[in-house]
Protein backbone atom coordinates (compact mmCIF):
# COMPACT_ATOMS: atom_id res chain seq x y z
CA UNK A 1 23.93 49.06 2.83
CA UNK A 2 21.14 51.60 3.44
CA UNK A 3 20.90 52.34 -0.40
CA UNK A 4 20.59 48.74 -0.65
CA UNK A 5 17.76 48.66 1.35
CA UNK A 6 15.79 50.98 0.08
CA UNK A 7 16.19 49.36 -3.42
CA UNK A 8 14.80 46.72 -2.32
CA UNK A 9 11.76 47.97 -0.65
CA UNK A 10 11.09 50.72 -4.08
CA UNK A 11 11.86 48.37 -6.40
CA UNK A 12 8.26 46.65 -7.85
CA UNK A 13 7.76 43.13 -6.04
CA UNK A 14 4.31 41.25 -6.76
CA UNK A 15 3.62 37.72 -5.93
CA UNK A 16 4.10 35.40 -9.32
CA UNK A 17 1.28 33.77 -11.46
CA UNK A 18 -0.02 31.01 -10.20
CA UNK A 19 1.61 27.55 -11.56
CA UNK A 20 -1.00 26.34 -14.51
CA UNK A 21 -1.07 23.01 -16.77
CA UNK A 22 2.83 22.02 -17.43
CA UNK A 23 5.10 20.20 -17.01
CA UNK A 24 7.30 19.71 -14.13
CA UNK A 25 10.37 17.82 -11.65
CA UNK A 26 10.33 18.06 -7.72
CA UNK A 27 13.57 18.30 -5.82
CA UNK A 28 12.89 16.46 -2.88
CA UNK A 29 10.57 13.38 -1.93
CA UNK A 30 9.76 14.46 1.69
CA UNK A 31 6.53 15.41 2.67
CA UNK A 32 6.76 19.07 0.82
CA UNK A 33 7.74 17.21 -2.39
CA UNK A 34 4.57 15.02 -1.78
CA UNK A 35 2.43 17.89 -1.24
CA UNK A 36 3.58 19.59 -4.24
CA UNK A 37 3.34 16.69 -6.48
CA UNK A 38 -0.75 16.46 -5.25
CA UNK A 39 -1.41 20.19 -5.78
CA UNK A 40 0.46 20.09 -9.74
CA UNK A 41 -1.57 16.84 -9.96
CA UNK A 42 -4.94 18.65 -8.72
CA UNK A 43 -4.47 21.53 -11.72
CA UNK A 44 -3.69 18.63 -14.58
CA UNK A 45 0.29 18.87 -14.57
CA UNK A 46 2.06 16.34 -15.51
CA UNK A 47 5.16 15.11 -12.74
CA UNK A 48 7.25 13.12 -15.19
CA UNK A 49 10.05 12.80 -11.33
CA UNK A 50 11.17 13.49 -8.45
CA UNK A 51 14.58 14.15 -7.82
CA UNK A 52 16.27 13.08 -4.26
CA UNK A 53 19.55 11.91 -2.81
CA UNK A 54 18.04 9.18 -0.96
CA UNK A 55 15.12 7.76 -1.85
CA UNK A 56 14.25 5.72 -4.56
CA UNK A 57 11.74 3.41 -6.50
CA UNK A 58 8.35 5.14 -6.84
CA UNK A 59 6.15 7.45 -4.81
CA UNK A 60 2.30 8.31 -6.07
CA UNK A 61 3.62 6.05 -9.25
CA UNK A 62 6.04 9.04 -9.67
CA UNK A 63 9.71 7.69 -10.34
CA UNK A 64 12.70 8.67 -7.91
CA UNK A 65 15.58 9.51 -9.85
CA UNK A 66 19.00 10.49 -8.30
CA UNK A 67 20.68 13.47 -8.72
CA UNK A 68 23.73 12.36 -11.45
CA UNK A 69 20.78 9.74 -12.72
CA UNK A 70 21.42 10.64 -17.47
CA UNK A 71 16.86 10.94 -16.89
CA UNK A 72 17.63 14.19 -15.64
CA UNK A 73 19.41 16.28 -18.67
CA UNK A 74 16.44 14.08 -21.35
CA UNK A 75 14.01 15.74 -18.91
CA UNK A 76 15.90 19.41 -18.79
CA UNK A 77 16.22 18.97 -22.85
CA UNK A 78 12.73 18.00 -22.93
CA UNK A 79 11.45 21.62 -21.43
CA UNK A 80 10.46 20.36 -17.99
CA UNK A 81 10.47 22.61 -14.96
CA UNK A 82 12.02 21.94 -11.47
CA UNK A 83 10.47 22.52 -8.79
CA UNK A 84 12.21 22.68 -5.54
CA UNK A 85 10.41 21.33 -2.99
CA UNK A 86 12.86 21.05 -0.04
CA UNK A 87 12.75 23.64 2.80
CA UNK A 88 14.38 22.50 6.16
CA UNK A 89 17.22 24.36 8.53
CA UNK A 90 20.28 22.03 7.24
CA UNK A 91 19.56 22.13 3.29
CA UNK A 92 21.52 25.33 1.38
CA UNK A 93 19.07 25.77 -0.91
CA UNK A 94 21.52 27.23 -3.39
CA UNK A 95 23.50 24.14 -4.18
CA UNK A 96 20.49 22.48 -5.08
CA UNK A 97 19.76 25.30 -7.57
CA UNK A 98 23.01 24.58 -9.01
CA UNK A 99 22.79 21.07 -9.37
CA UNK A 100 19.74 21.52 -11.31
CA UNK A 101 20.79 24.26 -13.51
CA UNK A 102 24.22 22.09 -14.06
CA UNK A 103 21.62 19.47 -15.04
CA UNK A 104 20.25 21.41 -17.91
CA UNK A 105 16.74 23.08 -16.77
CA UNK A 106 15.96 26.39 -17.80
CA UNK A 107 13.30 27.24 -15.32
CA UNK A 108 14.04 26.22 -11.64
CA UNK A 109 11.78 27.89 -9.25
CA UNK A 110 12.70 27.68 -5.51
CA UNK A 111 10.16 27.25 -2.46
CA UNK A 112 9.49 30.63 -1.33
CA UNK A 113 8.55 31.10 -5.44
CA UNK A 114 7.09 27.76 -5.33
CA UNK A 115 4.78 28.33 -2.25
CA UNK A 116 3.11 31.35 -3.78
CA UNK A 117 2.99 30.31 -7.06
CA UNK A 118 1.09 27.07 -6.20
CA UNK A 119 -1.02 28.74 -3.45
CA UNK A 120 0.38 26.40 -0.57
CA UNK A 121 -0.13 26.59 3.05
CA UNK A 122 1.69 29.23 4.87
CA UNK A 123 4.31 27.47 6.18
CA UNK A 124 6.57 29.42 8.93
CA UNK A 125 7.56 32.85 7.52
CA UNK A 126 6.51 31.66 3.90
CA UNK A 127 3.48 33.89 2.63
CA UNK A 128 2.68 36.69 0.15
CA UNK A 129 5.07 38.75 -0.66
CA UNK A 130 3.27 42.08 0.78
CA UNK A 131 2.97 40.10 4.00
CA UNK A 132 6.59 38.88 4.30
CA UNK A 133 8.21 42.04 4.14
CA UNK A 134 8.16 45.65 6.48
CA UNK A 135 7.00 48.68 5.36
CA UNK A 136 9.75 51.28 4.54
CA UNK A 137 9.40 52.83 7.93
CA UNK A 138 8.99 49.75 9.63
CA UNK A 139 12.31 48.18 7.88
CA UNK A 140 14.00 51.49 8.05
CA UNK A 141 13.87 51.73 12.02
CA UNK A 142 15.42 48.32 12.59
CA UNK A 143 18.04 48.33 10.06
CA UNK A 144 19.23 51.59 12.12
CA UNK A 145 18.55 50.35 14.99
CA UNK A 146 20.84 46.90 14.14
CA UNK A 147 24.28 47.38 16.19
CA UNK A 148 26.65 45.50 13.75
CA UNK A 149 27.51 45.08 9.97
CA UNK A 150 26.54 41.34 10.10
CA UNK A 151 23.16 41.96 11.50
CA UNK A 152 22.14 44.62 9.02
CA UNK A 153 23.50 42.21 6.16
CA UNK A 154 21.27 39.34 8.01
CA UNK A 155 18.29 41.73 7.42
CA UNK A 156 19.18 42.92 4.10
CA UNK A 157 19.40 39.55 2.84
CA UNK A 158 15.85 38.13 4.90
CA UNK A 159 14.45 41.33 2.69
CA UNK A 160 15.98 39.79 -0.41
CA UNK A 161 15.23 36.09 0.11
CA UNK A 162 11.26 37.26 1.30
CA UNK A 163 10.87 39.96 -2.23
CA UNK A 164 12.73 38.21 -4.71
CA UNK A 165 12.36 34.34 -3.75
CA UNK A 166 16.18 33.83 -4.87
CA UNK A 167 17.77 31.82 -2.48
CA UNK A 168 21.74 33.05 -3.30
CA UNK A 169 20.68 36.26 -1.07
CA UNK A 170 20.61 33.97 2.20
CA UNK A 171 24.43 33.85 2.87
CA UNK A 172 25.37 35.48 6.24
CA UNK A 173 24.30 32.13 8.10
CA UNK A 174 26.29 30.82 11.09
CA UNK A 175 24.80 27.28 12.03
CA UNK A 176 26.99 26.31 15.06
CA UNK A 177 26.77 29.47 17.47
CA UNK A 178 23.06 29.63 18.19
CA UNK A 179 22.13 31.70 21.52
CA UNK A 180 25.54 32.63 22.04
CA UNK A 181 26.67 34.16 18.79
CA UNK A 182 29.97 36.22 18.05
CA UNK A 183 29.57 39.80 18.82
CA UNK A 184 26.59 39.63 21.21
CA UNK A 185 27.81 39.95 24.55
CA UNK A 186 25.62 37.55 26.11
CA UNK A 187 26.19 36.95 30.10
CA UNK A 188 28.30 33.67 30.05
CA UNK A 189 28.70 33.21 34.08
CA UNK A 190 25.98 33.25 36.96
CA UNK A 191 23.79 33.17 34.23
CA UNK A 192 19.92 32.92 35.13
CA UNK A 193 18.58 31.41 32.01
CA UNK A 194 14.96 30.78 31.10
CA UNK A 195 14.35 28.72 28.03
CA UNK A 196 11.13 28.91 26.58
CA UNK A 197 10.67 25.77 24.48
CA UNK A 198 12.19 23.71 26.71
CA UNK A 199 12.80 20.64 23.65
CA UNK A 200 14.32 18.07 25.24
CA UNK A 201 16.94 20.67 27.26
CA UNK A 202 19.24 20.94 23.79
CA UNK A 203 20.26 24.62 24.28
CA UNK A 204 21.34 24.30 27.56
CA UNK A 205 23.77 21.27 26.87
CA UNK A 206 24.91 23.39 23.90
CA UNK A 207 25.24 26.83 26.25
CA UNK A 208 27.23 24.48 28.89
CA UNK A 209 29.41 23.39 26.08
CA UNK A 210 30.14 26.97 25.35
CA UNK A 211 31.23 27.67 28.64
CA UNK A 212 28.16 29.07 29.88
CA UNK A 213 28.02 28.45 34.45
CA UNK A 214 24.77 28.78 35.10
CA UNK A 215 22.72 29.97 38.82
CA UNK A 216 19.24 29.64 37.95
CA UNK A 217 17.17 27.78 35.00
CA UNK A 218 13.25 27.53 34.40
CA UNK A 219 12.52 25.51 31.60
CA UNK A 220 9.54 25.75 29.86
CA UNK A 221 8.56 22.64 27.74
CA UNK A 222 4.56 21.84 26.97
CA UNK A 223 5.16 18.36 24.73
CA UNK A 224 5.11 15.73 26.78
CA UNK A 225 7.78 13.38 25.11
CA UNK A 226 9.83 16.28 25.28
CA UNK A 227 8.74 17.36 28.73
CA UNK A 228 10.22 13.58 29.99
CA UNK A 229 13.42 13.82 28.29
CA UNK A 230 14.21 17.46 29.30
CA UNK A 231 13.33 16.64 32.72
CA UNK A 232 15.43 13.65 32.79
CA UNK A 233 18.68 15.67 30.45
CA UNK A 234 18.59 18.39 33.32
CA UNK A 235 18.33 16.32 36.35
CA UNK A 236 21.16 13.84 35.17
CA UNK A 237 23.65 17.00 34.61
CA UNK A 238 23.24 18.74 37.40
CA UNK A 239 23.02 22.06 35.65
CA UNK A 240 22.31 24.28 39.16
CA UNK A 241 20.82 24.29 42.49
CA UNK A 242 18.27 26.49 41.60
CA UNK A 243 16.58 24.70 38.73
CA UNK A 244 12.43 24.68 37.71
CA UNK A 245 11.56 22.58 35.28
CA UNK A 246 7.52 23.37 34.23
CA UNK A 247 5.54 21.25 31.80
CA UNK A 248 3.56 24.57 30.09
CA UNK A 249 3.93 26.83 27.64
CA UNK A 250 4.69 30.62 27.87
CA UNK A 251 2.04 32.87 26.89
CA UNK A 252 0.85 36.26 27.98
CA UNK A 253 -1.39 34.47 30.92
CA UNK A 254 -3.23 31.51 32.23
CA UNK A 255 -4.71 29.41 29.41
CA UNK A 256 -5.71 26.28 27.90
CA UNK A 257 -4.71 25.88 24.20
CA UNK A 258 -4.77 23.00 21.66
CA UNK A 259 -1.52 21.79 20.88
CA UNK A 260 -0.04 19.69 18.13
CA UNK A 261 2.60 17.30 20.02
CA UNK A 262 4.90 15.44 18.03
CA UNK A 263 8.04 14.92 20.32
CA UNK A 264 9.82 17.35 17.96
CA UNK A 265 11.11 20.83 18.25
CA UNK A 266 8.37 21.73 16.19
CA UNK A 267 5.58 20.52 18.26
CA UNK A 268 3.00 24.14 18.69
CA UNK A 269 0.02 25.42 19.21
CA UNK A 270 -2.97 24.41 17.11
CA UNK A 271 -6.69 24.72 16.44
CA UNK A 272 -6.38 21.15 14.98
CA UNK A 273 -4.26 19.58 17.89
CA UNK A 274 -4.50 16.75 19.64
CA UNK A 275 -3.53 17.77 22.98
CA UNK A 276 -4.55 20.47 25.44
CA UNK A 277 -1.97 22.11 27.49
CA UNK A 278 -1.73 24.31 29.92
CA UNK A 279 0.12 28.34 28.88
CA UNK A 280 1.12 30.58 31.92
CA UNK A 281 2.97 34.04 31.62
CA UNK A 282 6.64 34.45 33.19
CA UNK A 283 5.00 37.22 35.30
CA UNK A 284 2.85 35.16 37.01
CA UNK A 285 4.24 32.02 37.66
CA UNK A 286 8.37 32.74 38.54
CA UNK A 287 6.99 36.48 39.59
CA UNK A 288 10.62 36.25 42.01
CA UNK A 289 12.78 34.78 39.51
CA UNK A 290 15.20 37.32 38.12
CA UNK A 291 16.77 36.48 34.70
CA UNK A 292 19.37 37.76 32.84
CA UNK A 293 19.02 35.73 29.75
CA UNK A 294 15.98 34.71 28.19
CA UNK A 295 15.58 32.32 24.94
CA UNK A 296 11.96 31.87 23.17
CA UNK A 297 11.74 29.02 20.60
CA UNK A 298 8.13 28.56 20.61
CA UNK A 299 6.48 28.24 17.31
CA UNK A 300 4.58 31.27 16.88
CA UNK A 301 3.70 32.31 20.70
CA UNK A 302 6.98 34.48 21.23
CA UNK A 303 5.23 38.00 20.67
CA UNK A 304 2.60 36.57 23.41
CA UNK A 305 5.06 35.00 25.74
CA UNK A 306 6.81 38.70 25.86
CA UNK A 307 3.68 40.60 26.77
CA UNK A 308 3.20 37.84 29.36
CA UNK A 309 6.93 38.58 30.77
CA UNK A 310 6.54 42.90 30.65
CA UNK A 311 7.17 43.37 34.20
CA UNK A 312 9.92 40.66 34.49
CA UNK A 313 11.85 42.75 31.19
CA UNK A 314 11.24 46.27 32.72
CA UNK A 315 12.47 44.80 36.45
CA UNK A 316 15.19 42.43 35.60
CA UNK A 317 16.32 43.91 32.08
CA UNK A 318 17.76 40.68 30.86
CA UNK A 319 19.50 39.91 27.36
CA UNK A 320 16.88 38.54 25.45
CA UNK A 321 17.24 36.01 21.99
CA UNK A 322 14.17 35.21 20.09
CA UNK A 323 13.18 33.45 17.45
CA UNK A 324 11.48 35.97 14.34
CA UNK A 325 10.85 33.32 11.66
CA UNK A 326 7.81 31.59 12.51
CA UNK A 327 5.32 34.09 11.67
CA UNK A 328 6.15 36.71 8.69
CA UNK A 329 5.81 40.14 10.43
CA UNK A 330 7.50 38.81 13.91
CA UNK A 331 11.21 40.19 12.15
CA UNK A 332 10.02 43.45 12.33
CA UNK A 333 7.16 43.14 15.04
CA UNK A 334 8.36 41.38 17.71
CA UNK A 335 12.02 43.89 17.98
CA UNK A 336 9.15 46.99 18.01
CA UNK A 337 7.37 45.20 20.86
CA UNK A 338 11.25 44.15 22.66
CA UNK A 339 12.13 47.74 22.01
CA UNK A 340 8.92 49.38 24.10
CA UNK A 341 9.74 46.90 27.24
CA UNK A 342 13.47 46.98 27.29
CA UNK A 343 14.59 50.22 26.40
CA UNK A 344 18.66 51.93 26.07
CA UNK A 345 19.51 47.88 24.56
CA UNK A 346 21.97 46.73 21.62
CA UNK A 347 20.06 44.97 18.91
CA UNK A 348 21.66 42.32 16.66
CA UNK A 349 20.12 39.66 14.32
CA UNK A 350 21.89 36.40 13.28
CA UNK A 351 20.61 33.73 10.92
CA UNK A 352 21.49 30.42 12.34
CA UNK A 353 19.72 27.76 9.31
CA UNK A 354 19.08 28.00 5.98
CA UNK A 355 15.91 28.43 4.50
CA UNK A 356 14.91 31.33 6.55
CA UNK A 357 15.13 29.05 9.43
CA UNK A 358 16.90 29.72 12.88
CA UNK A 359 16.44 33.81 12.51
CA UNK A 360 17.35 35.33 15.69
CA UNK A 361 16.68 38.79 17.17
CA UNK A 362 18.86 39.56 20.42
CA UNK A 363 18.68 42.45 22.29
CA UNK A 364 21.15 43.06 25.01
CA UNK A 365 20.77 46.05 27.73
CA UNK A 366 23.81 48.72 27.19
CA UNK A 367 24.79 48.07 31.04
CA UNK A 368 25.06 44.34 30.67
CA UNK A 369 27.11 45.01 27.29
CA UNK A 370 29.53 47.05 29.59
CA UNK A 371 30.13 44.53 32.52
């Protein structure tokens, strides 16, 4: 696998042309698909459809044709391009690649292809190809540090997916064990849990499911919609005696951020949002609560929320699982930064979505791995 690896980060990568005047086919009629037909439309392509499993009639005056809809191969035979516009944690990408290829079109260009070719906005991890991927030294000290086969493959094919844009390289992907994946030894009793990014108290139904017995839980949820319905999941199961349940972000201290609150799992931090909420840091606010698992789902603030939780990390040591696909460099970055703070730890990496989504770094201290 290491030879693999360094092919990939030798071989020559640059960002594709940018899309010009053509002609062209969206997969997908969400609200990517809509803001790829405006940007084609804005350079003087022509969108002759859009392609979805669902919807139908017209959007924009742009036709909705089904999948199996005899359009498709006159369009394919015709020279048109698809363009896949669908990028969300339950779509396999790859299928849809398929279809279209089955269908008759030569060119099919995916959406990590798609976003840099059209000049999109950075979406998640999606962004130049320089910025998407480690340097050699940087990717070289995590794939050694990686404890297990299946989290250097996870890696190897995140490298892939993020230099080549082809979306068969994303295959290691186990969607149903999030948080408490096989082969991470993850405390499962008198657990002490915080969950940063609360949502509306999903993981910790899902970790009770799994067997998880928990002794102490601070939830961390800044959306208010979600706030409500966490606070009223948590108190109706009766999760623990010792249970905190705090309306704020995690961040690396005391402040007051704008914040884009959708009552969704998505719901972050923004310069454009609506909302101003409140951020503390772990260190300050629970400075007596000792964890031994901690879980950080929050958009973009998880490098932050660590620096804001040092001393709790260095004190407590506690397994730690966070996300490393909102922001490009945070797979390499943010298990640098884990490394510094929790030292003599077993690092794995697990791709729970498609699409990039759902990445996962855990780290889990070598005396925990041994009880």
């Amino acid at each position: 696998m290491r030879e693999r690896l360094d092919g990939l980060l030798t071989a020559q990568c640059n960002d594709p042309e940018p899309l010009s005047a053509g002609r062209y086919v969206i997969y997908g009629a969400g609200a990517r698909g809509r803001e790829t037909l405006t940007i084609l439309r804005t350079r003087g392509c022509e969108v002759a459809a859009f392609i979805d499993r669902s919807a139908t009639g017209r959007i924009d005056g742009v036709p909705v044709v089904a999948v199996d809809d005899p359009a498709l191969a006159a369009l394919a035979h015709d020279g048109y391009t698809a363009i896949v516009a669908v990028f969300n944690p339950g779509a396999d990408p790859q299928p849809i690649h398929d279809q279209l290829e089955k269908a008759g079109f030569r060119t099919v260009i995916g959406v990590v292809e798609a976003r840099q070719r059209l000049h999109a906005d950075d979406a998640y991890w999606l962004a130049s190809t320089d910025t998407m991927t480690p340097s050699a030294s940087d990717a070289t000290w995590l794939f050694e540090k990686l404890a297990d086969d299946l989290s250097r493959a996870t890696f190897l094919e995140a490298i892939a997916l993020r230099r080549t844009r082809r979306p068969e390289f994303l295959r290691s992907v186990t969607p149903g064990d999030q948080y408490f994946p096989s082969g991470v030894p993850i405390p499962r009793t008198g657990v002490r849990f915080v969950d940063g990014g609360a949502f509306d108290g999903d993981t910790i139904a899902h970790l009770i499911e799994a067997g998880f017995v928990f002794g102490g839980i601070a939830a961390f949820e800044p959306d208010p919609a979600n706030y409500a319905a966490l606070a009223e999941r948590l108190s109706a199961m009766r999760t623990c005696d010792e249970l905190s349940v705090l309306p704020c972000g995690l961040d690396s201290g005391l402040h007051q951020v704008r914040f884009r609150a959708q009552g969704l799992a998505s719901s972050s931090i923004a310069a454009d949002g609506e909302l101003l909420i409140q951020t503390v840091s772990l260190d300050e606010c629970m400075p007596r609560f000792r964890p031994n698992y901690v879980k950080l789902d929050i958009e973009g603030a998880e490098a932050s929320a660590i620096k804001g939780m040092a001393r709790t990390i260095q004190s407590s040591r506690p397994a730690l699982a966070v996300c490393v696909y909102h922001k490009p460099a945070d797979l390499w970055e943010i298990p640098m930064l884990i490394d510094e703070l929790l030292p003599d730890s077993d690092f794995y990496l697990r791709a729970h979505a498609w699409n990039g989504f759902e990445l996962v770094f855990y780290a889990v201290p070598r005396e925990m791995a041994r009880t």
